[in-house]
PDB file of N, CA and C in Angstrom:
ATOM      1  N   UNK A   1     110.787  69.929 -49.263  1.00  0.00           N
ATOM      2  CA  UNK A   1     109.646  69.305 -49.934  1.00  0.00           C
ATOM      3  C   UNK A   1     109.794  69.563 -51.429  1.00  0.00           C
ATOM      4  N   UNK A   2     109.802  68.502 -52.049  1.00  0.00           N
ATOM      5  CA  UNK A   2     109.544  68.368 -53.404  1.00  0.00           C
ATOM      6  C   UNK A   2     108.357  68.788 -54.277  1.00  0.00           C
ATOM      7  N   UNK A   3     107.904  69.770 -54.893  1.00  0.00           N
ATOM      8  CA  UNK A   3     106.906  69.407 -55.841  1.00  0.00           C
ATOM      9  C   UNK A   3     105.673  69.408 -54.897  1.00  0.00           C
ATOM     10  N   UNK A   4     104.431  68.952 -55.740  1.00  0.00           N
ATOM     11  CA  UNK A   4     103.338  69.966 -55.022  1.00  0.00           C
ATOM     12  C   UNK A   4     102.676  68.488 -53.986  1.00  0.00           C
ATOM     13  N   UNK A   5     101.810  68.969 -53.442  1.00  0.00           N
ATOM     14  CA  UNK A   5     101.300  67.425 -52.550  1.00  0.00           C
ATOM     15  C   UNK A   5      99.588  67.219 -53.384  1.00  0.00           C
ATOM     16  N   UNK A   6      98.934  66.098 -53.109  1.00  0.00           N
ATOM     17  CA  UNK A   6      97.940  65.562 -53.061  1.00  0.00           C
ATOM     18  C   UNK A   6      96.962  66.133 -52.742  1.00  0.00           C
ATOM     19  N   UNK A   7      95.891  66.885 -53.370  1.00  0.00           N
ATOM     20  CA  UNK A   7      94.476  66.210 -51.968  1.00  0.00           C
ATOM     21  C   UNK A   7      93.785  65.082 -51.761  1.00  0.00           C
ATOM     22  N   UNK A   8      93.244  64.700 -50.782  1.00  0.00           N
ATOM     23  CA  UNK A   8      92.737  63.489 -50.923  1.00  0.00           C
ATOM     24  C   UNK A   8      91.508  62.874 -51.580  1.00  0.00           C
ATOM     25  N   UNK A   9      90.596  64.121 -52.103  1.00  0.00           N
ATOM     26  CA  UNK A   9      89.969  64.042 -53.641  1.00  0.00           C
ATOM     27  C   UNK A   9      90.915  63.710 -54.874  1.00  0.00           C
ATOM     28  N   UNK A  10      92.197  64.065 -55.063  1.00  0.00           N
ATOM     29  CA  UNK A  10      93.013  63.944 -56.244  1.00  0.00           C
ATOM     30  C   UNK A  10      93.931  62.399 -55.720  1.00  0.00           C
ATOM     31  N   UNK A  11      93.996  61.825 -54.500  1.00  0.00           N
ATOM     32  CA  UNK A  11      94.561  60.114 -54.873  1.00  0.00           C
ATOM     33  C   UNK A  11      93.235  59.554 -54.429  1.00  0.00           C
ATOM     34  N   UNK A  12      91.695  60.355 -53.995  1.00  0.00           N
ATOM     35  CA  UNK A  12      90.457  58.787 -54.479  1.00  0.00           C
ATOM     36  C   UNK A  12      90.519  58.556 -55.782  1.00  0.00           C
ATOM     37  N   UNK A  13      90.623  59.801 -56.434  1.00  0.00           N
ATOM     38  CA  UNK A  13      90.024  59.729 -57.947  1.00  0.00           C
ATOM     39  C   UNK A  13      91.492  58.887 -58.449  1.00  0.00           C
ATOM     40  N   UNK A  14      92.606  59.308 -58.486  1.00  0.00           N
ATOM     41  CA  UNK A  14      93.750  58.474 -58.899  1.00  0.00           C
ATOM     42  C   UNK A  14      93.509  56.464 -58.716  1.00  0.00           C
ATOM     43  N   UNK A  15      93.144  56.765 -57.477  1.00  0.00           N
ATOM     44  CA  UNK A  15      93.119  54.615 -57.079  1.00  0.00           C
ATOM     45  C   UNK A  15      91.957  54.498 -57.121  1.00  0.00           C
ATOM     46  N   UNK A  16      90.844  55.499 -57.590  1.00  0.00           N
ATOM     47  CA  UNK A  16      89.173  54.879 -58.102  1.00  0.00           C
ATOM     48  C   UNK A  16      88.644  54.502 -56.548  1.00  0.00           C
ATOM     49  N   UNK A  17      88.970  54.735 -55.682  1.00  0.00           N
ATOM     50  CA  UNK A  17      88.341  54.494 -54.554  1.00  0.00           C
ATOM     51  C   UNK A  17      87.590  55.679 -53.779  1.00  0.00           C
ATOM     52  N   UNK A  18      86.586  55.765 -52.974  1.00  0.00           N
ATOM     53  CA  UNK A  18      86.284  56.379 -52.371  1.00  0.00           C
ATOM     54  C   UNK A  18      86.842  56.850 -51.654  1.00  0.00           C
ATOM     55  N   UNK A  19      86.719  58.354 -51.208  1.00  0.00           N
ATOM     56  CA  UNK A  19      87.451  59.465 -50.188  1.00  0.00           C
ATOM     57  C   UNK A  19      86.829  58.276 -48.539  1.00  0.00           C
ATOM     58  N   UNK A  20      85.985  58.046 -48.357  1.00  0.00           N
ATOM     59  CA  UNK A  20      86.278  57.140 -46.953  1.00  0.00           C
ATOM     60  C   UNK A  20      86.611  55.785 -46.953  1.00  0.00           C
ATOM     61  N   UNK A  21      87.282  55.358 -47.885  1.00  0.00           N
ATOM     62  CA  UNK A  21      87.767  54.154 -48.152  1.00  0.00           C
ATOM     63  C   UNK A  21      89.313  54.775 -47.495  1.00  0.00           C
ATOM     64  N   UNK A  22      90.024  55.953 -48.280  1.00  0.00           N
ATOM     65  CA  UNK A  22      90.833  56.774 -47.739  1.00  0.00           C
ATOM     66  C   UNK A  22      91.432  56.824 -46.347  1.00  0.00           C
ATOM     67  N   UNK A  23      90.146  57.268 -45.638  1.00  0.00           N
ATOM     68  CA  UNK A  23      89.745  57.204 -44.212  1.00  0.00           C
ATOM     69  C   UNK A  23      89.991  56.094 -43.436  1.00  0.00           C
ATOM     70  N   UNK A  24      89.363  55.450 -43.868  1.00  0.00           N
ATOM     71  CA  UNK A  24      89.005  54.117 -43.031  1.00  0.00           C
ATOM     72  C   UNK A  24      91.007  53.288 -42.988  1.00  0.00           C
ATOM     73  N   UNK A  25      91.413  53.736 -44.090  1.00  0.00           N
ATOM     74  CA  UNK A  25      92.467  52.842 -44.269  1.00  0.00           C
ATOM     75  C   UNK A  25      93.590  53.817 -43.293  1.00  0.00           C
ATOM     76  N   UNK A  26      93.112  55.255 -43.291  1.00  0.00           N
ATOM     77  CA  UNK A  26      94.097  56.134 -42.440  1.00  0.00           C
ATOM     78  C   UNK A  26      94.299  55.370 -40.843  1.00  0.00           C
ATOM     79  N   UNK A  27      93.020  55.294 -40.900  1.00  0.00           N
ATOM     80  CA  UNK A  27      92.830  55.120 -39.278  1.00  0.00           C
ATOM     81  C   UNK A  27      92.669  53.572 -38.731  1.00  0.00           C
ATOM     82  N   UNK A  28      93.312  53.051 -39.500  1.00  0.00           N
ATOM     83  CA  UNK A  28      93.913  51.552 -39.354  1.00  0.00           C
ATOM     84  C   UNK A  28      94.885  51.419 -40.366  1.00  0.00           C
ATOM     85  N   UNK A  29      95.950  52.475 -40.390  1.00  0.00           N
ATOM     86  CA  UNK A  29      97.010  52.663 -40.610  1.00  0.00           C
ATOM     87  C   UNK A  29      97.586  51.750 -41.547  1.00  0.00           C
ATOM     88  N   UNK A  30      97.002  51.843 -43.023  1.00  0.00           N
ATOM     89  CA  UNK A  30      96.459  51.012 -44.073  1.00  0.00           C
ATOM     90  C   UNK A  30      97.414  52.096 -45.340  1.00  0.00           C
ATOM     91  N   UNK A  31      96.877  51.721 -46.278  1.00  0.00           N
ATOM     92  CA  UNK A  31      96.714  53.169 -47.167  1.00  0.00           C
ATOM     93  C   UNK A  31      97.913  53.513 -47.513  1.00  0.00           C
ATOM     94  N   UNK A  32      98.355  54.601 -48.567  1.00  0.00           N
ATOM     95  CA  UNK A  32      99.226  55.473 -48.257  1.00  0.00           C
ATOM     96  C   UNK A  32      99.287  56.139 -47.220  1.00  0.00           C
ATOM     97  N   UNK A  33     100.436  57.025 -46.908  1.00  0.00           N
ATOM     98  CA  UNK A  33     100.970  57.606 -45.803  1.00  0.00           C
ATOM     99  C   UNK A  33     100.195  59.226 -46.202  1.00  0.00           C
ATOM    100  N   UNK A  34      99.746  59.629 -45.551  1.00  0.00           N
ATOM    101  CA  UNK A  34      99.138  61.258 -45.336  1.00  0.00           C
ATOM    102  C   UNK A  34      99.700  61.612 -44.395  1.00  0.00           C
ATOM    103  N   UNK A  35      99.575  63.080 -44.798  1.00  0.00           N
ATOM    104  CA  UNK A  35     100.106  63.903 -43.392  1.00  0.00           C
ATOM    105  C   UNK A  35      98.939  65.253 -43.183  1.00  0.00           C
ATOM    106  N   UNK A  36      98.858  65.597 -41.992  1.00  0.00           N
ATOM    107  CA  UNK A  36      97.814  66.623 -41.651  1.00  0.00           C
ATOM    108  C   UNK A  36      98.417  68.021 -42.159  1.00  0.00           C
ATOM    109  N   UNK A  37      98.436  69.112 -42.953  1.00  0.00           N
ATOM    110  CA  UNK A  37      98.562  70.187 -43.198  1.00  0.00           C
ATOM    111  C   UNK A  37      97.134  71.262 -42.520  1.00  0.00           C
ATOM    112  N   UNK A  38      97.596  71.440 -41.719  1.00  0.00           N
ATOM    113  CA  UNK A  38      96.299  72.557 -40.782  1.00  0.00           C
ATOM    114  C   UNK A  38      95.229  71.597 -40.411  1.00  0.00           C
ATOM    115  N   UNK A  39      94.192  71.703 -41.217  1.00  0.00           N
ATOM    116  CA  UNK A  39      92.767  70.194 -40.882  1.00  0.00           C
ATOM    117  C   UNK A  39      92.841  69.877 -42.317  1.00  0.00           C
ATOM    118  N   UNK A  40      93.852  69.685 -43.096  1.00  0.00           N
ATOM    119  CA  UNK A  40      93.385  69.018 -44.441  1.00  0.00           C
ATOM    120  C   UNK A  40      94.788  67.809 -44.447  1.00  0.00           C
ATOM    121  N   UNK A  41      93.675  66.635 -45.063  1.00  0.00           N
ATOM    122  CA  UNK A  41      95.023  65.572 -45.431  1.00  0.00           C
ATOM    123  C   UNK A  41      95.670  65.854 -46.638  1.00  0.00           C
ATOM    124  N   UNK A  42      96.958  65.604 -46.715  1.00  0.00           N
ATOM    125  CA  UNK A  42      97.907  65.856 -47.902  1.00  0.00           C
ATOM    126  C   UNK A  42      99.165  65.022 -48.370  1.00  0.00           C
ATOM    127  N   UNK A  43      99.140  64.040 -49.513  1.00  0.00           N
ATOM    128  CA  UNK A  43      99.426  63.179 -49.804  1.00  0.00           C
ATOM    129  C   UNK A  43     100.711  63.094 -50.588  1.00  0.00           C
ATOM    130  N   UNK A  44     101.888  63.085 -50.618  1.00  0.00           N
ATOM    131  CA  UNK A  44     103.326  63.438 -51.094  1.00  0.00           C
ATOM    132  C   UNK A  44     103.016  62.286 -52.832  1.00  0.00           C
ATOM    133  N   UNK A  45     103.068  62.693 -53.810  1.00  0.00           N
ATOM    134  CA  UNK A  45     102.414  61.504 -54.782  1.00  0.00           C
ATOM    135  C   UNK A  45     103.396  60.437 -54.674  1.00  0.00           C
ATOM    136  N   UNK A  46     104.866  60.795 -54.139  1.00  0.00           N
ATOM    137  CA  UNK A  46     106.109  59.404 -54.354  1.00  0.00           C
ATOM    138  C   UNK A  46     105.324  58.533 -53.212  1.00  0.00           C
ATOM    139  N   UNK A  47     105.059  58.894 -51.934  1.00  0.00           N
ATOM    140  CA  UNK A  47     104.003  58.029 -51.220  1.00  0.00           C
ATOM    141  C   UNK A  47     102.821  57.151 -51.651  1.00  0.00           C
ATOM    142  N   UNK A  48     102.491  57.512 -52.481  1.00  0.00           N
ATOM    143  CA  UNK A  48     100.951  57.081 -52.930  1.00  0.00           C
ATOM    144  C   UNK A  48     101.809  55.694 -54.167  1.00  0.00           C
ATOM    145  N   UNK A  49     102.700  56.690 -54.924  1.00  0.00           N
ATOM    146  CA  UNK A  49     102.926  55.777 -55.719  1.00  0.00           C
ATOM    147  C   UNK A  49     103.624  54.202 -55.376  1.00  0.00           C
ATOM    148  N   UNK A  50     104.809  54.419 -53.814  1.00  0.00           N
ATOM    149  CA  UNK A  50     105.615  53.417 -52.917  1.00  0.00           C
ATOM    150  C   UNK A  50     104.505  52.931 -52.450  1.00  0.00           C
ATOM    151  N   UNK A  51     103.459  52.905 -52.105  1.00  0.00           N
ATOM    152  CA  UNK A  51     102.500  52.062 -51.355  1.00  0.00           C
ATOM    153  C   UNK A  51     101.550  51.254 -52.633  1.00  0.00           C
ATOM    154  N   UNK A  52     101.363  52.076 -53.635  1.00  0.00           N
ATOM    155  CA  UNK A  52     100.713  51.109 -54.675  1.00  0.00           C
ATOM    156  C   UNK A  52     101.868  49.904 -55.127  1.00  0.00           C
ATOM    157  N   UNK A  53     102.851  50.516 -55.523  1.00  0.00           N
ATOM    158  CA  UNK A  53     104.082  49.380 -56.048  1.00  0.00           C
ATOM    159  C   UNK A  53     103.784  48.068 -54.693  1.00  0.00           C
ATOM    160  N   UNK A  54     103.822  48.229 -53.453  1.00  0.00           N
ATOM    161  CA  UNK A  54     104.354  47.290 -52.062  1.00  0.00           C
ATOM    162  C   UNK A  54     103.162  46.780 -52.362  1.00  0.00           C
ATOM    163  N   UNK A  55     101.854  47.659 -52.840  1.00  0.00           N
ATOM    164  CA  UNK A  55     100.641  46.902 -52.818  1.00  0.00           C
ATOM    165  C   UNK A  55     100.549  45.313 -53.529  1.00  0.00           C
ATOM    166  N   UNK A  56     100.848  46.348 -54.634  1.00  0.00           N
ATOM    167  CA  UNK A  56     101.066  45.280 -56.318  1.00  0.00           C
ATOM    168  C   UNK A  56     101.817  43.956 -55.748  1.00  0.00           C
ATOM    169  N   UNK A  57     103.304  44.535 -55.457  1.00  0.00           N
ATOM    170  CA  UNK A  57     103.933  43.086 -55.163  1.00  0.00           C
ATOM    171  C   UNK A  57     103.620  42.168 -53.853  1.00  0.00           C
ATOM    172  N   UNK A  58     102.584  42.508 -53.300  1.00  0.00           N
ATOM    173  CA  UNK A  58     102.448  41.520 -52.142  1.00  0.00           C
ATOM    174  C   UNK A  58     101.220  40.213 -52.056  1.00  0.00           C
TER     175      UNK A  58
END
């Protein structure tokens, strides 16, 4: 693992969206890619950033 991960307070506030906007997109497998660390979601930022780019161009 590279470098530090996400919380998912630090990519709502990044894409201005709400933490259950987050949610909602997890669990219809939407969104960036998260991964579960114990009970907390945690967000790799090259993820966040590959899913905004695929966003942009589609």
């Amino acid at each position: 693992m590279e470098g530090r991960l996400m919380s998912i307070d630090e990519v709502a506030a990044l894409l201005r969206v709400p933490k259950g906007t987050l949610y909602q997109w997890r669990s219809k497998r939407k969104g960036p890619k998260a991964r579960k660390v114990g009970r907390h979601l945690r967000y790799d930022p090259a993820d966040v950033q590959a899913w905004f780019r695929d966003e942009k161009a589609a």
